[in-house]
Protein backbone atom coordinates (compact mmCIF):
# COMPACT_ATOMS: atom_id res chain seq x y z
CA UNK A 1 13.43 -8.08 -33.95
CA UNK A 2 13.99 -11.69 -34.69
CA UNK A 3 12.31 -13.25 -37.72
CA UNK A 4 10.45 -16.30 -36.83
CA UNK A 5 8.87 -16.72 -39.90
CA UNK A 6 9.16 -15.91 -43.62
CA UNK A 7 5.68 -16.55 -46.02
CA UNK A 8 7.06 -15.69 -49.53
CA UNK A 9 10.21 -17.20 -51.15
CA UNK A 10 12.19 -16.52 -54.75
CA UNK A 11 9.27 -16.41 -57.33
CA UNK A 12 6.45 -16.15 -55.54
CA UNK A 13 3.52 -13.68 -56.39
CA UNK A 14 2.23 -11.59 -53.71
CA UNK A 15 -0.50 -8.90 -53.32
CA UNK A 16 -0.44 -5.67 -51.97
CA UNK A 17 -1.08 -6.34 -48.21
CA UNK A 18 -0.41 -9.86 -47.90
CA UNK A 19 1.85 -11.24 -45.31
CA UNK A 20 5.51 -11.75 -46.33
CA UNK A 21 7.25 -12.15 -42.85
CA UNK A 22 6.60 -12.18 -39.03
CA UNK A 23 8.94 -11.54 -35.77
CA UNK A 24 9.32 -12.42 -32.51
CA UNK A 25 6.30 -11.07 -30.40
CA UNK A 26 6.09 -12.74 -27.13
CA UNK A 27 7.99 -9.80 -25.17
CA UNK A 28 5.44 -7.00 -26.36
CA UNK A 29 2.82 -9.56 -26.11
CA UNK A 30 4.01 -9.62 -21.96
CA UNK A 31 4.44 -6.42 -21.90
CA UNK A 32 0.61 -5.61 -23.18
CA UNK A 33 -0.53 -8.21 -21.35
CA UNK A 34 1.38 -6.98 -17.66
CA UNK A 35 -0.05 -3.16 -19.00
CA UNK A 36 -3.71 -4.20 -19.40
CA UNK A 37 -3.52 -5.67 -15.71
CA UNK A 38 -2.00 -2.44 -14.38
CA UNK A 39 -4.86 -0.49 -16.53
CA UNK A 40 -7.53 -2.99 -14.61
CA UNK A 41 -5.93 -2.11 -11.36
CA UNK A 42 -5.82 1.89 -12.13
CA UNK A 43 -9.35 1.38 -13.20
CA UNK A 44 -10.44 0.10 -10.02
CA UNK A 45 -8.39 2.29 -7.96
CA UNK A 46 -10.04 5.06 -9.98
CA UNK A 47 -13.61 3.96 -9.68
CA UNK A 48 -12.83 3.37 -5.85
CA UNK A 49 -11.90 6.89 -5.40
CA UNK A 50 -14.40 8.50 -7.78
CA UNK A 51 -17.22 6.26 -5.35
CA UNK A 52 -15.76 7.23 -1.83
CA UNK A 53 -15.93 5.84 1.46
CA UNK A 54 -18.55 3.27 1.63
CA UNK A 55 -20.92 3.44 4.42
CA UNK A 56 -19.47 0.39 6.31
CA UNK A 57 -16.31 2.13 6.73
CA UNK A 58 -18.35 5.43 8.21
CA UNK A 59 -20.34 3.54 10.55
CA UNK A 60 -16.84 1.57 11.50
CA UNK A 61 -15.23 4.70 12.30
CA UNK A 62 -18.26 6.40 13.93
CA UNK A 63 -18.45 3.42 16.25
CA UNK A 64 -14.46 3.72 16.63
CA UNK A 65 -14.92 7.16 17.92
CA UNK A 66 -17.74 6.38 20.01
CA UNK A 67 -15.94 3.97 21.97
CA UNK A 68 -12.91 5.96 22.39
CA UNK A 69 -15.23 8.88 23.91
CA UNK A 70 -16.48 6.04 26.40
CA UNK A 71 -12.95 5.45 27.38
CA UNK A 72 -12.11 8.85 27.40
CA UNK A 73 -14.84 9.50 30.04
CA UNK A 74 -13.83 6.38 32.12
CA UNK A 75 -10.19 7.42 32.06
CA UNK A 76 -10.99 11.03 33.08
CA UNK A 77 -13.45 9.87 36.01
CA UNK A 78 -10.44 7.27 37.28
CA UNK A 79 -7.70 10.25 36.94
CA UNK A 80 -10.19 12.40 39.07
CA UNK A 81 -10.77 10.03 41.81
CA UNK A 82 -6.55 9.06 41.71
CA UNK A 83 -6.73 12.80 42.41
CA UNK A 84 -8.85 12.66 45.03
CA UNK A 85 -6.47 9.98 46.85
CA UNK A 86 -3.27 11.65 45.77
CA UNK A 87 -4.67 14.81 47.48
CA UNK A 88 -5.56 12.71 50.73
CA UNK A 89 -2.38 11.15 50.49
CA UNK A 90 -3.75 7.53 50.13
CA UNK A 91 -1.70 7.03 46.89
CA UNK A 92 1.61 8.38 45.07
CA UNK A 93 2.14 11.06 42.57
CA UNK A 94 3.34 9.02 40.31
CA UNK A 95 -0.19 6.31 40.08
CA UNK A 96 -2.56 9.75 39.51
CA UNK A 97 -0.09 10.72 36.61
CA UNK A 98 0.18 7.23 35.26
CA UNK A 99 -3.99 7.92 35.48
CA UNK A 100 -3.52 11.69 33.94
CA UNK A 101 -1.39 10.46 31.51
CA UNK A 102 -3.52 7.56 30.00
CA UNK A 103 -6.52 10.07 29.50
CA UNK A 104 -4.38 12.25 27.58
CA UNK A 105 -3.48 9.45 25.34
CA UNK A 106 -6.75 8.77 25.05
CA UNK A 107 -8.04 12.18 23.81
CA UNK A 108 -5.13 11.95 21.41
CA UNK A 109 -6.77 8.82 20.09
CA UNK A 110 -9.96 10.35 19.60
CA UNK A 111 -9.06 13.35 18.17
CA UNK A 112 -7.27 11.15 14.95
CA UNK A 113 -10.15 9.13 15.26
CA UNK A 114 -12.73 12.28 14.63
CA UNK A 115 -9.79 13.21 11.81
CA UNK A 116 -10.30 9.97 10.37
CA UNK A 117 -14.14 10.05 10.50
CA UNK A 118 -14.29 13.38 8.86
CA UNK A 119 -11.97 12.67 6.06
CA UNK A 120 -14.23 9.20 5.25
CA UNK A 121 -17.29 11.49 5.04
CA UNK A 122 -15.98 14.20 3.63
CA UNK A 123 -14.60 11.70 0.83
CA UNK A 124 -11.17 11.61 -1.82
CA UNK A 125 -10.04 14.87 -2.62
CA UNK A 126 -10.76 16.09 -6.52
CA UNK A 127 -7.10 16.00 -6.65
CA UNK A 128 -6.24 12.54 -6.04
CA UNK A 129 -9.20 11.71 -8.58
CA UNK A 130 -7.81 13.51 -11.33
CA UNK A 131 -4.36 11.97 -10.70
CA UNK A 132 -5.68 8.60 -10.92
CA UNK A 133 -7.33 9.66 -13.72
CA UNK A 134 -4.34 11.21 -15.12
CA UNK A 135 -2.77 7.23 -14.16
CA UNK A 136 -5.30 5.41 -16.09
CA UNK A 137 -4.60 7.62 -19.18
CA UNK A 138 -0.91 6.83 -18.92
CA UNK A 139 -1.22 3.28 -18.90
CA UNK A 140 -3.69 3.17 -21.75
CA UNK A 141 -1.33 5.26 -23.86
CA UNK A 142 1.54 2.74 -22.89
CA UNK A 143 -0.93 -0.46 -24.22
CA UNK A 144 -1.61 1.51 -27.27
CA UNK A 145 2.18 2.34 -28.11
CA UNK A 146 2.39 -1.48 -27.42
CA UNK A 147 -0.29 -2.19 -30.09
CA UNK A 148 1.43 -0.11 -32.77
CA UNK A 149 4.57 -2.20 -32.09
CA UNK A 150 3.18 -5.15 -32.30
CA UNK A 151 1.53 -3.97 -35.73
CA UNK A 152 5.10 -3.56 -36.78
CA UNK A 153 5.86 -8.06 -35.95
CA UNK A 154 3.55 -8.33 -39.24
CA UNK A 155 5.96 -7.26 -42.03
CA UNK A 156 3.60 -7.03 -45.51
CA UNK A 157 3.88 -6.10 -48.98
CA UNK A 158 3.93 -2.30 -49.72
CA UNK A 159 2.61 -3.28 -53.80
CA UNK A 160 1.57 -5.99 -55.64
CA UNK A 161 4.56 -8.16 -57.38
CA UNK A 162 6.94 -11.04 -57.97
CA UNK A 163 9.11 -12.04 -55.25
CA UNK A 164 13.10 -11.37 -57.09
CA UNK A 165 15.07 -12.59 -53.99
CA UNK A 166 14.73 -13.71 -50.60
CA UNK A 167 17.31 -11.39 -48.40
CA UNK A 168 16.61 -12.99 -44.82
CA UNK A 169 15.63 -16.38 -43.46
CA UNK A 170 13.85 -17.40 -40.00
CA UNK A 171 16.19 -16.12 -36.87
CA UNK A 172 17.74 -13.30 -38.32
CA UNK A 173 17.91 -10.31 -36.36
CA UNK A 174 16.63 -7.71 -38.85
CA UNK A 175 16.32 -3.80 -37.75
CA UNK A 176 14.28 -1.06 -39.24
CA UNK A 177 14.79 -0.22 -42.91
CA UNK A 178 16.17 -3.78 -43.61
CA UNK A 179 14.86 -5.56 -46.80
CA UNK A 180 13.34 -8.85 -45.70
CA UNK A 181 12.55 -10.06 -49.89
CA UNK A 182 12.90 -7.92 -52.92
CA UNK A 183 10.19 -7.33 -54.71
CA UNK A 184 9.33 -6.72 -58.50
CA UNK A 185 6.27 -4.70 -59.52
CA UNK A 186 3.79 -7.07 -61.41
CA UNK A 187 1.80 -5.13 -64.36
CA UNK A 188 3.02 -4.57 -67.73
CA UNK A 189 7.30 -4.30 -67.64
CA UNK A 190 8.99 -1.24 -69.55
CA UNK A 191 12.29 -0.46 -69.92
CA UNK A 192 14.15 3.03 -70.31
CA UNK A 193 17.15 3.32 -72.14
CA UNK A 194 18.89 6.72 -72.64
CA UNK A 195 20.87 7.24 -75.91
CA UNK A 196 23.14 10.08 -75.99
């Protein structure tokens, strides 16, 4: 990422730990932030499903199917009596079939009504619960894989030591692996010298 700021410079003494550099954040900040929403959102969707129909939306589509029986019956009663005056010959075919026809629709209607009515109380199938579920989980892994990258913007010092030289400066674009300062080990210096 890009350096945006560098807190040690040539000859300064820093402590195991301590701060030596920061980059750029604000993209994995978004990102966590955008993944926390969709978490919020899964959550709900989860809870939602978990819960059920609520008993407004029963009673709604009870009284849905109620009133499509009523129409029903009406329909059927006014298709009867278009029979009746087809049969007499006091009307067309075609107005008692436009009557047939409509009552048909109707019991259509009803029938995905009653379909509708029974899935509400019969509520969400364990399957879709555990795939929200499953959802949820997914997006709370991505925020966490988002948290260990943004642990990785805060660049500190592996040891204790004196700061030799100052490899980057604020804007590079550094990648992984790449020195940002060298560092000297503080504590008491020895040397090694091999003599043939």
């Amino acid at each position: 990422g890009t350096v945006v700021a560098v807190m040690a410079d040539q000859g300064d003494f820093v402590r195991a730990g301590q701060v030596i550099a920061r980059l750029d954040d604000r993209s994995l900040k978004a990102r966590r932030s955008q993944l926390v929403a969709e978490a919020a959102s899964a959550e709900a969707q989860f809870r939602e499903l978990k819960n059920g129909a609520r008993r407004e939306d029963i009673e709604a589509a009870r009284s849905a199917v109620g009133d499509l029986e009523q129409q029903l019956a009406l329909a059927n009663l006014q298709a009867e009596r278009r029979k009746d005056l087809y049969e007499t010959g006091a009307i067309a075919r075609e107005d008692w079939e436009r009557e047939q026809f409509s009552a048909n629709a109707l019991q259509d209607r009803l029938n995905q009504a009653k379909s509708q009515l029974e899935k509400l109380k019969t509520g969400t199938r364990i399957e879709q619960v555990s795939a929200q579920a499953a959802r949820l989980q997914q997006t709370k892994a991505a925020i966490a894989a988002v948290d260990i990258e943004l642990s990785k913007t805060v660049l500190k010092a592996p040891y204790s030591g004196r700061v030799s030289d100052r490899l980057i400066d604020e804007g590079t674009v550094v990648s992984g692996g790449q020195g940002i300062v060298q560092l000297i080990e503080g504590g008491v210096l020895e040397a090694r010298i091999g003599v043939p």
